[in-house]
C-alpha atoms as a PDB file:
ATOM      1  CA  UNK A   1     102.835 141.383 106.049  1.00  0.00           C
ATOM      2  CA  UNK A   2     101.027 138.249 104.799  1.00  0.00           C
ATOM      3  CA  UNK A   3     102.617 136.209 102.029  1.00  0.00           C
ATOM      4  CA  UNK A   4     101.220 136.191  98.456  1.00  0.00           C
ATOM      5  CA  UNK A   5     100.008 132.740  97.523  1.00  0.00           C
ATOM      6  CA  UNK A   6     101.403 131.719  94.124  1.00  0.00           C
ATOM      7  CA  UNK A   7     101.449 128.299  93.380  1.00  0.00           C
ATOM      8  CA  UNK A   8     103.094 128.636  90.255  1.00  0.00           C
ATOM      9  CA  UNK A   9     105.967 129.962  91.856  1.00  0.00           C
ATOM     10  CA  UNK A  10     105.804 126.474  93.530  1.00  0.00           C
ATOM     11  CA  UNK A  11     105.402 124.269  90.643  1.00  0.00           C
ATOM     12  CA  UNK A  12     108.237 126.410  88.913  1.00  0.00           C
ATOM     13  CA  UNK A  13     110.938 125.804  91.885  1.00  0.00           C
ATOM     14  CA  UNK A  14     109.497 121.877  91.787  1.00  0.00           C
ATOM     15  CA  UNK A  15     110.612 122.188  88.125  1.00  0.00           C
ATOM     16  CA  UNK A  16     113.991 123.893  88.849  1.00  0.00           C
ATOM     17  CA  UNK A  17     114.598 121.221  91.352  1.00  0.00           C
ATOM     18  CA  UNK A  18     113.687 118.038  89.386  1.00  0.00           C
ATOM     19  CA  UNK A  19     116.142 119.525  86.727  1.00  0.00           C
ATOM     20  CA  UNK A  20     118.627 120.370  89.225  1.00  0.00           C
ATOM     21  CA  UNK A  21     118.446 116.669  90.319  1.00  0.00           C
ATOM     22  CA  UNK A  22     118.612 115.853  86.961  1.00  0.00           C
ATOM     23  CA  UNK A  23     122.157 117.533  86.471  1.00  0.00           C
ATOM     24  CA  UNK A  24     122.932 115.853  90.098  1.00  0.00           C
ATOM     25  CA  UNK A  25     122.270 112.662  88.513  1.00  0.00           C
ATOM     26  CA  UNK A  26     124.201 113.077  85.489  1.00  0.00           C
ATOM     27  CA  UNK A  27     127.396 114.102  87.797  1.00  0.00           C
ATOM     28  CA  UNK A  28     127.197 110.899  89.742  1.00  0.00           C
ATOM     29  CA  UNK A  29     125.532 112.727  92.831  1.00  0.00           C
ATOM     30  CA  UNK A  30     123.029 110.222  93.602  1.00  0.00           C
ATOM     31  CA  UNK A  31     122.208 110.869  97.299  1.00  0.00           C
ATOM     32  CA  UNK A  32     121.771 114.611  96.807  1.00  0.00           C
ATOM     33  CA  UNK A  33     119.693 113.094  93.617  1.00  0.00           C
ATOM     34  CA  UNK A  34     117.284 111.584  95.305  1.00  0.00           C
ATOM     35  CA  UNK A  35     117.202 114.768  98.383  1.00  0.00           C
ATOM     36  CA  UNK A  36     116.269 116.670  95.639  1.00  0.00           C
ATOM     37  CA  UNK A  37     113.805 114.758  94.072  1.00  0.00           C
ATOM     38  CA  UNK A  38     111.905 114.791  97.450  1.00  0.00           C
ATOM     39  CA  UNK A  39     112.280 118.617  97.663  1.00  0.00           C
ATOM     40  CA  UNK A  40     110.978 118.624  94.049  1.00  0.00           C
ATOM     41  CA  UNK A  41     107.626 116.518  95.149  1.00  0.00           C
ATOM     42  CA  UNK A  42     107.220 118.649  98.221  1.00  0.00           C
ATOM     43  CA  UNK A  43     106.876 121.765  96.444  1.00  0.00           C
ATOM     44  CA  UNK A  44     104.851 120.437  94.054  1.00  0.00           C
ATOM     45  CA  UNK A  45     102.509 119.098  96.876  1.00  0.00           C
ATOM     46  CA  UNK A  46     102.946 122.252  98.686  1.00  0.00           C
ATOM     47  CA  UNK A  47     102.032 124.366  94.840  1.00  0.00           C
ATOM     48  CA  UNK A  48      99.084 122.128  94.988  1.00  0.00           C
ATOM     49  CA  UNK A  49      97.800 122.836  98.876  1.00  0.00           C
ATOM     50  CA  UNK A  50      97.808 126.667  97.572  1.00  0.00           C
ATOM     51  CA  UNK A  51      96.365 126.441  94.306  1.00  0.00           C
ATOM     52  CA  UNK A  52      93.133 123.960  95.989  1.00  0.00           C
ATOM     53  CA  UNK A  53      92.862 125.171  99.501  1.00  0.00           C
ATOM     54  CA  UNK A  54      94.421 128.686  98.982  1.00  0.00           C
ATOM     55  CA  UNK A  55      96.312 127.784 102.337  1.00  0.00           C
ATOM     56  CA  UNK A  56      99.769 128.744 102.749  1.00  0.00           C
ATOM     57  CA  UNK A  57     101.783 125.621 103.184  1.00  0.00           C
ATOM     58  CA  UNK A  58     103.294 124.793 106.685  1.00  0.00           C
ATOM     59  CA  UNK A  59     107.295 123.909 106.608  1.00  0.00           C
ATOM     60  CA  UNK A  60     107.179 120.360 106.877  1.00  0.00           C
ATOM     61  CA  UNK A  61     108.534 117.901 104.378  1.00  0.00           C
ATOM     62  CA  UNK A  62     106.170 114.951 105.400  1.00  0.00           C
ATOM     63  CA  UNK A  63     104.667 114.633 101.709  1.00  0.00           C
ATOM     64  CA  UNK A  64     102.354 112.169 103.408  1.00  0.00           C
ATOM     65  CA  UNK A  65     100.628 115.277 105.400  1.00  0.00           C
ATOM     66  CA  UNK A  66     100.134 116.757 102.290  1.00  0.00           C
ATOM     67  CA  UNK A  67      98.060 114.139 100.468  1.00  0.00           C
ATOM     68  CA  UNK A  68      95.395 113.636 103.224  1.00  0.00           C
ATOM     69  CA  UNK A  69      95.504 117.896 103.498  1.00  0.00           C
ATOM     70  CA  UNK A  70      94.430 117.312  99.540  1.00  0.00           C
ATOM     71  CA  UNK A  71      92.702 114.701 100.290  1.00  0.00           C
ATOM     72  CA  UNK A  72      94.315 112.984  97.109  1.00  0.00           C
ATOM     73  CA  UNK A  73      94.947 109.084  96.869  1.00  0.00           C
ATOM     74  CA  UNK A  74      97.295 108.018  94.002  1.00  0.00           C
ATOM     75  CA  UNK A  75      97.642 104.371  92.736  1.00  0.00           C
ATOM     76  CA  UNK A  76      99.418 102.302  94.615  1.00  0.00           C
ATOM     77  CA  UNK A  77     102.522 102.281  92.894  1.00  0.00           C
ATOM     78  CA  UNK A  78     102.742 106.055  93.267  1.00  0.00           C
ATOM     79  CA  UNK A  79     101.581 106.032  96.707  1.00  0.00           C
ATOM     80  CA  UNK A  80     104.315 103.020  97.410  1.00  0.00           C
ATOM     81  CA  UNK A  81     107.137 105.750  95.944  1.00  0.00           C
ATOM     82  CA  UNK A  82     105.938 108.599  97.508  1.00  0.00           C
ATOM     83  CA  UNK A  83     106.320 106.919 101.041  1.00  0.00           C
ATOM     84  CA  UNK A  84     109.574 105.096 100.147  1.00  0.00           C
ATOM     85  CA  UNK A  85     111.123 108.824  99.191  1.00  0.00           C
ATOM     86  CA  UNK A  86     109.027 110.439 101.798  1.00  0.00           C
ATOM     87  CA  UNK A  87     111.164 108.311 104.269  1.00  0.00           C
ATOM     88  CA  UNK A  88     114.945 108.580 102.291  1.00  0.00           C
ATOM     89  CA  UNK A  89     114.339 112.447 102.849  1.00  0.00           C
ATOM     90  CA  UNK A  90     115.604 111.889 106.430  1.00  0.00           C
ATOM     91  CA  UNK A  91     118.526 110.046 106.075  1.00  0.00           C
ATOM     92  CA  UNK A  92     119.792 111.924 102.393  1.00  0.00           C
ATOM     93  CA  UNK A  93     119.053 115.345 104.562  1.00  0.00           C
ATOM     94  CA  UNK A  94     120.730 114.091 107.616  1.00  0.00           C
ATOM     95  CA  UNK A  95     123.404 111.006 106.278  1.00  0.00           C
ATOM     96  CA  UNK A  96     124.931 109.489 108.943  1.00  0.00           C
ATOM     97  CA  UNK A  97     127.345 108.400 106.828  1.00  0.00           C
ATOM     98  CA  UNK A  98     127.466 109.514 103.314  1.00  0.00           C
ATOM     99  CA  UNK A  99     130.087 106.786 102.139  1.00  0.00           C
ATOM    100  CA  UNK A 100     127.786 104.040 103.240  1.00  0.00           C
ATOM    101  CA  UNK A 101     125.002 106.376 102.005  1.00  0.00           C
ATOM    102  CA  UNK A 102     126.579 106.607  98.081  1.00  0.00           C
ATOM    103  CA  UNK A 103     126.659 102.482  98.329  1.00  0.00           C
ATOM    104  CA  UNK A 104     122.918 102.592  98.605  1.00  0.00           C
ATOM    105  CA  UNK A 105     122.096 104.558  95.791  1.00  0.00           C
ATOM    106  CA  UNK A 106     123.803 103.175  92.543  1.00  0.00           C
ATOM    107  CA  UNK A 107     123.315 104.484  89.319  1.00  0.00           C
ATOM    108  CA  UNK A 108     120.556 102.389  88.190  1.00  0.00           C
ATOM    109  CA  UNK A 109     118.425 102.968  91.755  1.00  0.00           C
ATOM    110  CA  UNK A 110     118.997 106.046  90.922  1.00  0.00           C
ATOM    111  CA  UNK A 111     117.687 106.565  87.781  1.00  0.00           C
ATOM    112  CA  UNK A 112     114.612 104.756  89.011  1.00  0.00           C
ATOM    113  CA  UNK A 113     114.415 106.859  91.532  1.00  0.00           C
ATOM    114  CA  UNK A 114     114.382 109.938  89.225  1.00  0.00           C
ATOM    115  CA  UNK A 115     112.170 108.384  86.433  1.00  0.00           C
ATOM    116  CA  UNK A 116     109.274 108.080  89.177  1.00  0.00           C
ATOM    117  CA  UNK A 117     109.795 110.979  90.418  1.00  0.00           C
ATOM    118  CA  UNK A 118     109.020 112.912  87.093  1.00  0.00           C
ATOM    119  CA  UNK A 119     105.599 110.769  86.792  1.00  0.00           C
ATOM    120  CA  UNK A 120     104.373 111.923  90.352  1.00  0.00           C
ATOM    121  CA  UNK A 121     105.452 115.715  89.910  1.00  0.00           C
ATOM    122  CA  UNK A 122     103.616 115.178  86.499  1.00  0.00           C
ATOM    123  CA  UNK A 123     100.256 113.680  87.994  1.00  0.00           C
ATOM    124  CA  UNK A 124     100.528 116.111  91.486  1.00  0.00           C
ATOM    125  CA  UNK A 125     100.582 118.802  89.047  1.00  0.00           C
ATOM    126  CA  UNK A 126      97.613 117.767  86.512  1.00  0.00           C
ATOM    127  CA  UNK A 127      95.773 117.288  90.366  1.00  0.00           C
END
């Protein structure tokens, strides 16, 4: 049975999860924060791959792979976040050690991290 392509059921979940990171941030949760924020831009990308290419998207999490499949190139401060959160993906899905892990992400990184993350959903979206 092939799978319907509906990128707005993408772009909805990316929604769900930005908000859901949202509520993570607000609870002090900062690691799975920022894992979530990733998942959010992924699906988003992936929304995007459907919607242009009408390609069903593979399950990777390498947002970089997604932008040259768009063949989309943002400004360089958005391209500098998406590969900085492209990379803490790994290590929030996998932490080696989450105590150490919590250290690295206070609440003002955090909140950073979550403020950019609502401007590149935004501009993948209006892509």
């Amino acid at each position: 049975m092939e799978k319907k392509l509906k990128y707005e059921e993408w772009f909805f979940q990316s929604d769900y999860d930005l908000e859901t990171a949202e509520n993570l941030l607000q609870s002090g949760r900062n690691v799975y924060c920022i894992f979530l924020c990733h998942l959010s831009l992924e699906k988003a990308l992936k929304g995007l791959l459907i919607k242009r290419l009408n390609q069903f998207p593979p399950k990777i999490h390498d947002l970089m792979y997604f932008l040259e499949k768009l063949e989309i190139t943002p400004e360089d401060t958005k391209r500098e976040f998406l590969i900085w959160i492209n990379r803490m993906s790994i290590v929030t899905r996998y932490p080696d050690d989450l105590k150490n892990m919590i250290k690295m992400f206070p609440d003002e990184h955090t909140n950073n991290v979550f403020r950019q993350t609502k401007e590149v959903q935004r501009w993948i979206i209006q892509q």
